[in-house]
Protein backbone atom coordinates (compact mmCIF):
# COMPACT_ATOMS: atom_id res chain seq x y z
CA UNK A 1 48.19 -15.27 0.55
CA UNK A 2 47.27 -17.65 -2.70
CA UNK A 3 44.06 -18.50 -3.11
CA UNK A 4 43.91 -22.27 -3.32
CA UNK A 5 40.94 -22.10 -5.88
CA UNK A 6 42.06 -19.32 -8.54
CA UNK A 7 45.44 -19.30 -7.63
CA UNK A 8 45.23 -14.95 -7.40
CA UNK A 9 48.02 -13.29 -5.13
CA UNK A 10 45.80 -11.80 -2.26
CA UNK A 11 46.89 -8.59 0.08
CA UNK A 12 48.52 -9.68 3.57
CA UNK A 13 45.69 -10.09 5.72
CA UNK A 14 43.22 -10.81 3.24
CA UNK A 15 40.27 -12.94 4.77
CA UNK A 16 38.74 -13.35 1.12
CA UNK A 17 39.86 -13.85 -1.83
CA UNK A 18 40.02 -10.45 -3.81
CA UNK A 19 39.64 -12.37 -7.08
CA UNK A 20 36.95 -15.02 -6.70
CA UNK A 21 35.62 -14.22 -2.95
CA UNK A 22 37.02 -17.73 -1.64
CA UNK A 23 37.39 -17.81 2.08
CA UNK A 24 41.66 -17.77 2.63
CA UNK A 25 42.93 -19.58 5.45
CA UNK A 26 45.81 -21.20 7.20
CA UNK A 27 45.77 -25.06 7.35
CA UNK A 28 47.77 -27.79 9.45
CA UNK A 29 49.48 -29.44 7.56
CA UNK A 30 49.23 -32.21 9.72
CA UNK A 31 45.37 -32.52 10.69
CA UNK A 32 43.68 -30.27 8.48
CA UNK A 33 42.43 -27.32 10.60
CA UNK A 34 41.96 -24.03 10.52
CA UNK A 35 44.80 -21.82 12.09
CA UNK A 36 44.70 -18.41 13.16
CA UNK A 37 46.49 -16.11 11.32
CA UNK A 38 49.81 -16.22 13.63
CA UNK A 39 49.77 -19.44 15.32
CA UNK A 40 53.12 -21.37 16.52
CA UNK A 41 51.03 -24.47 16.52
CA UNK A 42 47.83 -26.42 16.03
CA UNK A 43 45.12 -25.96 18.52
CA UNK A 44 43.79 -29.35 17.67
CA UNK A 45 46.75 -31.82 17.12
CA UNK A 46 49.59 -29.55 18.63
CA UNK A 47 51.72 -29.14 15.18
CA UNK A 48 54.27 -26.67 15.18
CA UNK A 49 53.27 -24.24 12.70
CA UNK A 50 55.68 -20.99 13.77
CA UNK A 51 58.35 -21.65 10.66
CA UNK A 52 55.74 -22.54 8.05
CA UNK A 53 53.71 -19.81 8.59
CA UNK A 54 56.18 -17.52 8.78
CA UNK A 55 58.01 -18.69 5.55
CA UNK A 56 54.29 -18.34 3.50
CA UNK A 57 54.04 -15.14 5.27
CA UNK A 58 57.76 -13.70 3.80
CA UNK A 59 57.05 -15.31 0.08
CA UNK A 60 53.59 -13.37 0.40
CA UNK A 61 54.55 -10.18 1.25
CA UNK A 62 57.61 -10.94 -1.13
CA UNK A 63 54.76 -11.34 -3.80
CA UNK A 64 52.66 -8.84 -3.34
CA UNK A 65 55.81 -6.11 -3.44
CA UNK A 66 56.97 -7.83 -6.81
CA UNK A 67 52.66 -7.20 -7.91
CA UNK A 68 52.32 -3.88 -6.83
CA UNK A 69 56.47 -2.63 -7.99
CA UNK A 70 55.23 -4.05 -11.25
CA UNK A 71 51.90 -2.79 -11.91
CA UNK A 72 53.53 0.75 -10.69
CA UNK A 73 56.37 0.12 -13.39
CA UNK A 74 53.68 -0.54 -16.23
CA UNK A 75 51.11 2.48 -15.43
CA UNK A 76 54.38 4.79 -15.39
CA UNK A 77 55.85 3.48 -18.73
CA UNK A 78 52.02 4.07 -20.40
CA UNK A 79 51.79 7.61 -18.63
CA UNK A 80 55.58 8.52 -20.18
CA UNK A 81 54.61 6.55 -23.71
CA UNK A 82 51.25 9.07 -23.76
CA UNK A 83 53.37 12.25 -22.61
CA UNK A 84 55.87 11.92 -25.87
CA UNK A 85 52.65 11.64 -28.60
């Protein structure tokens, strides 16, 4: 999950922000409350929520696989650059 302040790419799950320590959390679009992490709709105004949760849920893990693949990628090109001096 983004975090709406710093804009950092959080872990799945993440109930903080890893980068600034802002509270992450699901909104309705509609109303403005809080969700729980896998709700089909809004407890307070009755909002369907199931397809936008699960499409920020998919680009998130999507995001974090593309983070980790590349930060993997980098240390391993630095560990082969130091191996060949």
């Amino acid at each position: 999950m983004q975090c709406p302040k710093c804009k950092y790419e959080n872990r799945a799950g993440a109930k903080f922000c890893e980068e600034c320590g802002t509270k992450l959390s699901i909104i309705c679009p509609n109303c403005g409350s809080e969700l729980r992490p896998n709700a089909k709709f809004c407890g307070e105004c009755g909002t369907e929520i199931a397809g936008i949760d699960n499409v920020k849920h998919d680009k998130q893990i999507t995001n974090t696989k593309i983070t980790m693949l590349t930060r993997f990628l980098t240390r391993r090109s630095i560990i082969s650059e130091n191996a060949h001096t």
